[in-house]
Protein backbone atom coordinates (compact mmCIF):
# COMPACT_ATOMS: atom_id res chain seq x y z
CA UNK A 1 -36.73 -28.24 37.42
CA UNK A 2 -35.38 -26.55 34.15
CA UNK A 3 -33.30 -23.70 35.08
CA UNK A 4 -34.91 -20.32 33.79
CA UNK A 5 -34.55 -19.01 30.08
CA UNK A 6 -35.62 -15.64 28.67
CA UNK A 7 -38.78 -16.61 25.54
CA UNK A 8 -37.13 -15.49 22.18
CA UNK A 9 -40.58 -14.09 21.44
CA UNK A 10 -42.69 -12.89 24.73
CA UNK A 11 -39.37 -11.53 26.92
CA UNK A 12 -40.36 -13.70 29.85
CA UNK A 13 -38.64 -15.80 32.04
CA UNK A 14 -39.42 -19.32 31.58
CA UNK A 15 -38.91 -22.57 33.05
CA UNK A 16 -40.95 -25.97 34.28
CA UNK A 17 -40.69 -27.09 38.16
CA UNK A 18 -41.99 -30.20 39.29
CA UNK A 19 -45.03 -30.45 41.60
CA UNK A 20 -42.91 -31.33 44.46
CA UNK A 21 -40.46 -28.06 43.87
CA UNK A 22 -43.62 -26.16 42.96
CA UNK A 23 -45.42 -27.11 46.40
CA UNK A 24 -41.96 -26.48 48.21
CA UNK A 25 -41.54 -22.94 47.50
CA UNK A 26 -45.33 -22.39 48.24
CA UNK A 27 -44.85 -24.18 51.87
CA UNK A 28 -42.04 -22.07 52.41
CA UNK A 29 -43.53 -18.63 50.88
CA UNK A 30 -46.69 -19.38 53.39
CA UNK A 31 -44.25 -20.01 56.34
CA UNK A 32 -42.51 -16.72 55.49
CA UNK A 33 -45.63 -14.72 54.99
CA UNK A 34 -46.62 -16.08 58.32
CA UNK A 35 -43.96 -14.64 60.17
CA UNK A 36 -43.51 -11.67 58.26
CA UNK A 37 -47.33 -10.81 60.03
CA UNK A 38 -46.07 -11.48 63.57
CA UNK A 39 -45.78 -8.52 65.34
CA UNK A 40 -46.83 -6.10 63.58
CA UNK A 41 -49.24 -3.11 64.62
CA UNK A 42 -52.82 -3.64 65.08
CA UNK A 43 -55.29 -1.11 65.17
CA UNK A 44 -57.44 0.11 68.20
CA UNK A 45 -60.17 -1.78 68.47
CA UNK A 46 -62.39 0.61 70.11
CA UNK A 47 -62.70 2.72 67.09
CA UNK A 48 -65.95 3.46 65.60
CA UNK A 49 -66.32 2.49 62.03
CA UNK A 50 -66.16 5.69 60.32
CA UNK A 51 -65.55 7.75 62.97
CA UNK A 52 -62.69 9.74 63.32
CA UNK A 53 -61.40 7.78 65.66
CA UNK A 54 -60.91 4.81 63.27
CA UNK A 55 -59.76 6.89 60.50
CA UNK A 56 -56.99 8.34 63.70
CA UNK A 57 -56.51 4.43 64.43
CA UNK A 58 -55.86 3.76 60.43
CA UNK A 59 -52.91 6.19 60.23
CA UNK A 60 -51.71 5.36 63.77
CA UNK A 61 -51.26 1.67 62.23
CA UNK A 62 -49.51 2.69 59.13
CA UNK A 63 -46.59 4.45 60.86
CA UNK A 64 -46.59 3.02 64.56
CA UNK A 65 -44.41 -0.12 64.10
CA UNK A 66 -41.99 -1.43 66.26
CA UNK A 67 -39.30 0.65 67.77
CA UNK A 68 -37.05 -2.08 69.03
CA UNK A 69 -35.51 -5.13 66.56
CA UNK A 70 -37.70 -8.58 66.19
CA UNK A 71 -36.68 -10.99 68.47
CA UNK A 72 -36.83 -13.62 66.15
CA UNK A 73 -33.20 -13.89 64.67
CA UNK A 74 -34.83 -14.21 60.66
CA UNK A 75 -36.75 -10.95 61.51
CA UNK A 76 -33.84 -9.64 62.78
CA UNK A 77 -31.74 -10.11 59.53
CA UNK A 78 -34.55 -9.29 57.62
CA UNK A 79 -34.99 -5.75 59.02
CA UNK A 80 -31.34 -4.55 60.89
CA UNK A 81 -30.99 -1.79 63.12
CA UNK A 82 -31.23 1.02 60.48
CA UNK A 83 -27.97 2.88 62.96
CA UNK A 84 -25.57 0.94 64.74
CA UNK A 85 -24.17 4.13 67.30
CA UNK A 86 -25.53 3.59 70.79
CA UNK A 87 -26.10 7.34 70.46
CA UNK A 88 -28.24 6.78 67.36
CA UNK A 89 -30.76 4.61 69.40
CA UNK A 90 -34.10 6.97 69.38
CA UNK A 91 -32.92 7.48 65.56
CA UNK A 92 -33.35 4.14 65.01
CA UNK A 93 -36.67 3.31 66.87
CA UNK A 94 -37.91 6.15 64.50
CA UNK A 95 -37.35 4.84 61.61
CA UNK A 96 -38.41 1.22 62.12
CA UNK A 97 -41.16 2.88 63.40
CA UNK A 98 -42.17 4.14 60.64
CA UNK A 99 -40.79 2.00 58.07
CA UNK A 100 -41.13 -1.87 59.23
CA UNK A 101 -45.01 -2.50 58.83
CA UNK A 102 -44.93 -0.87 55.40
CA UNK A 103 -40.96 -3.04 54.81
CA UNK A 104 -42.96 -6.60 56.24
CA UNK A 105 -46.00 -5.94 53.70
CA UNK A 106 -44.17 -5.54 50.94
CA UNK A 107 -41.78 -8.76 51.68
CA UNK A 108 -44.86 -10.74 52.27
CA UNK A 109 -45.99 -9.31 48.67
CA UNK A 110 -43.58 -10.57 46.89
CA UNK A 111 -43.91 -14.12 48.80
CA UNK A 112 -47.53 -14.10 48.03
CA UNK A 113 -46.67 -13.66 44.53
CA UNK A 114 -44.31 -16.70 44.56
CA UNK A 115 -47.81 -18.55 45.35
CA UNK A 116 -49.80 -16.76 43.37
CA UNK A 117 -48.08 -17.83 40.32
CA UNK A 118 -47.19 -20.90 41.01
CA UNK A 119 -51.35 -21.83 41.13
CA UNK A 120 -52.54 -19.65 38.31
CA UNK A 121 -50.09 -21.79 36.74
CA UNK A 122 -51.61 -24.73 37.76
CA UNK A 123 -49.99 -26.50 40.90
CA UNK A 124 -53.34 -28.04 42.84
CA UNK A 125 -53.98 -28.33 46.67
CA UNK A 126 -52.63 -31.71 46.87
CA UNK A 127 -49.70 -32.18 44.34
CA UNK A 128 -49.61 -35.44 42.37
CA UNK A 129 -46.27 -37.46 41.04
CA UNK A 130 -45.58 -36.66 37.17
CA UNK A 131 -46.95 -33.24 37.54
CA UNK A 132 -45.00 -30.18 36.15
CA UNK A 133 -45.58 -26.76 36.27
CA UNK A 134 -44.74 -24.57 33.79
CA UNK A 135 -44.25 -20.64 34.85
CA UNK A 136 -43.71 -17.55 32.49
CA UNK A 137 -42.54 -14.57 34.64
CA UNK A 138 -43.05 -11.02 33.38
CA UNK A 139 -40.19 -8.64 34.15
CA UNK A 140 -42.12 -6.81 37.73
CA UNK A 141 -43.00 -10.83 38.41
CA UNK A 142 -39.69 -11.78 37.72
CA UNK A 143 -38.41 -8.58 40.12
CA UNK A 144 -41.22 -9.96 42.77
CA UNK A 145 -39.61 -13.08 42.52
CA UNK A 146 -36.00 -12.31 42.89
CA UNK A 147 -36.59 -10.31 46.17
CA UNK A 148 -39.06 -13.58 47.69
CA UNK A 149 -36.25 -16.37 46.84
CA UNK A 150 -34.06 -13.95 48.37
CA UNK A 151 -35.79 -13.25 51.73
CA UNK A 152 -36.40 -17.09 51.71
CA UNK A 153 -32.73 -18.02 51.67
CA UNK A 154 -31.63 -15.80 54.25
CA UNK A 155 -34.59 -17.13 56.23
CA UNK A 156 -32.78 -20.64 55.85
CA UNK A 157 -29.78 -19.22 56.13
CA UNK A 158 -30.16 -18.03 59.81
CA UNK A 159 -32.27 -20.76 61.06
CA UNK A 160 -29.09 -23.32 59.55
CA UNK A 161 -26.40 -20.55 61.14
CA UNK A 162 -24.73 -20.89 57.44
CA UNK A 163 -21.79 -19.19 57.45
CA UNK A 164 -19.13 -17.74 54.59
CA UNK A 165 -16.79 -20.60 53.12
CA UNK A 166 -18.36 -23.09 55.30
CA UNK A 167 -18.60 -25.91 53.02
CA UNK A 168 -16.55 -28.26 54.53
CA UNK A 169 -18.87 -28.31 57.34
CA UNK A 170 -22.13 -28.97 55.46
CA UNK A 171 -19.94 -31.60 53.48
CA UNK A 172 -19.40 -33.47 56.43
CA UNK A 173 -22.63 -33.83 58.25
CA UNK A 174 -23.90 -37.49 58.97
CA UNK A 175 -26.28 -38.81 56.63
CA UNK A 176 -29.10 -38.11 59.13
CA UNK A 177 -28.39 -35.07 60.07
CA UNK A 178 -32.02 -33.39 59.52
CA UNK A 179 -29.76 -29.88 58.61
CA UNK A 180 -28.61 -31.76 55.83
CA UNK A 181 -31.75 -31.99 53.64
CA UNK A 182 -32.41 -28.18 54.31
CA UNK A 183 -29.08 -27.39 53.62
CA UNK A 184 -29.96 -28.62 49.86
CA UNK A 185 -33.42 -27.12 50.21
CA UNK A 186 -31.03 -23.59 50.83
CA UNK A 187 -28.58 -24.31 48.32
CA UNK A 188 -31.38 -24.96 45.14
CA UNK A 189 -33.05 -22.29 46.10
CA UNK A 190 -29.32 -20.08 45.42
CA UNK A 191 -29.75 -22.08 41.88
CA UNK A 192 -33.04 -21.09 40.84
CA UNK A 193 -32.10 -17.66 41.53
CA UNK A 194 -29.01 -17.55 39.86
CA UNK A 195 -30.92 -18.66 36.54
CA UNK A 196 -33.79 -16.10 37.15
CA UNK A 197 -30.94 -13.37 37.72
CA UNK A 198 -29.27 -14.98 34.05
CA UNK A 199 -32.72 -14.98 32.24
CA UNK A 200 -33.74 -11.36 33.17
CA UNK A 201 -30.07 -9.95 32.33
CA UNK A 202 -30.39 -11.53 28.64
């Protein structure tokens, strides 16, 4: 992949990923999207299309979330306990309550957009050798993007355990150690952010 550059001329964020990164970040986006939809609230189903009762159902879904944290320990991360005081604990259901359906839509968003572009740029169902992709980012795509890679690392980054000044560890792992190759998987993904972040601040 080339790392991201601002175009003198359009203001975009550029750069050129090969099918294989292209088709990695789209497996990952899906498997992130994926989870992002477990759990969430689902409407009554013995609503009445167009009845009040559905339209009652409708609002019931879009602020009746979850009250208590995800047990899965990415979901977890990716939506904390909004208060930390034992005494704060009906606080908190609240606002997840209210705010995690509308907080997991809007993550999977900006996944879906990481797809999105990556095949209206091109990258087919079945990605061939020698193929490259070339993506121009406007600056809300580029935003869309920023948050996505973001969610996506710290996805990685709990399912590795990846801790501060760690290095050594990772460093030493055995050859085939199948944390290793993920590991890199985590660590490119930090790069192509860090050049996004570069090319949007020029």
């Amino acid at each position: 992949m080339s790392a991201f550059k601002k175009h003198k001329r359009s203001g975009r964020c550029v750069a050129t990923f090969s099918a294989f990164e292209a088709d990695l970040i789209r497996s990952l986006a899906g498997q992130l999207i994926e989870l992002l939809h477990s759990e969430e609230a689902i409407p009554r189903p013995d609503a009445a299309p167009g009845s009040i009762e559905e339209l009652e159902a409708m609002l019931e879904s879009e602020f009746s979330g979850p009250t208590k944290a995800p047990e899965d320990p990415v979901l977890a991360r990716l939506f904390p306990t909004a208060y930390r005081n034992v005494d704060d604990a009906e606080a908190a259901a609240d606002f997840r309550r209210y705010t995690e359906n509308s907080l997991r839509q809007g993550k999977a968003a900006n996944a879906a957009c990481l797809i999105d572009v990556l095949e209206e740029a091109g990258l087919p169902d079945e990605p061939e050798d020698g193929l490259f992709i070339d993506v121009e980012l406007d600056p809300p795509t580029a935003s869309a993007w920023l948050r996505a890679l973001t969610d996506l690392r710290l996805a990685i980054g709990v399912r590795l355990e990846v801790e501060e000044d760690d290095e050594e560890f990772w460093e030493a792992l055995e050859d085939d150690d199948p944390r290793g190759p993920m590991h890199e998987i985590y660590l490119w993904l930090g790069w192509v952010q860090e050049t996004l972040i570069s090319a949007v601040m020029k």
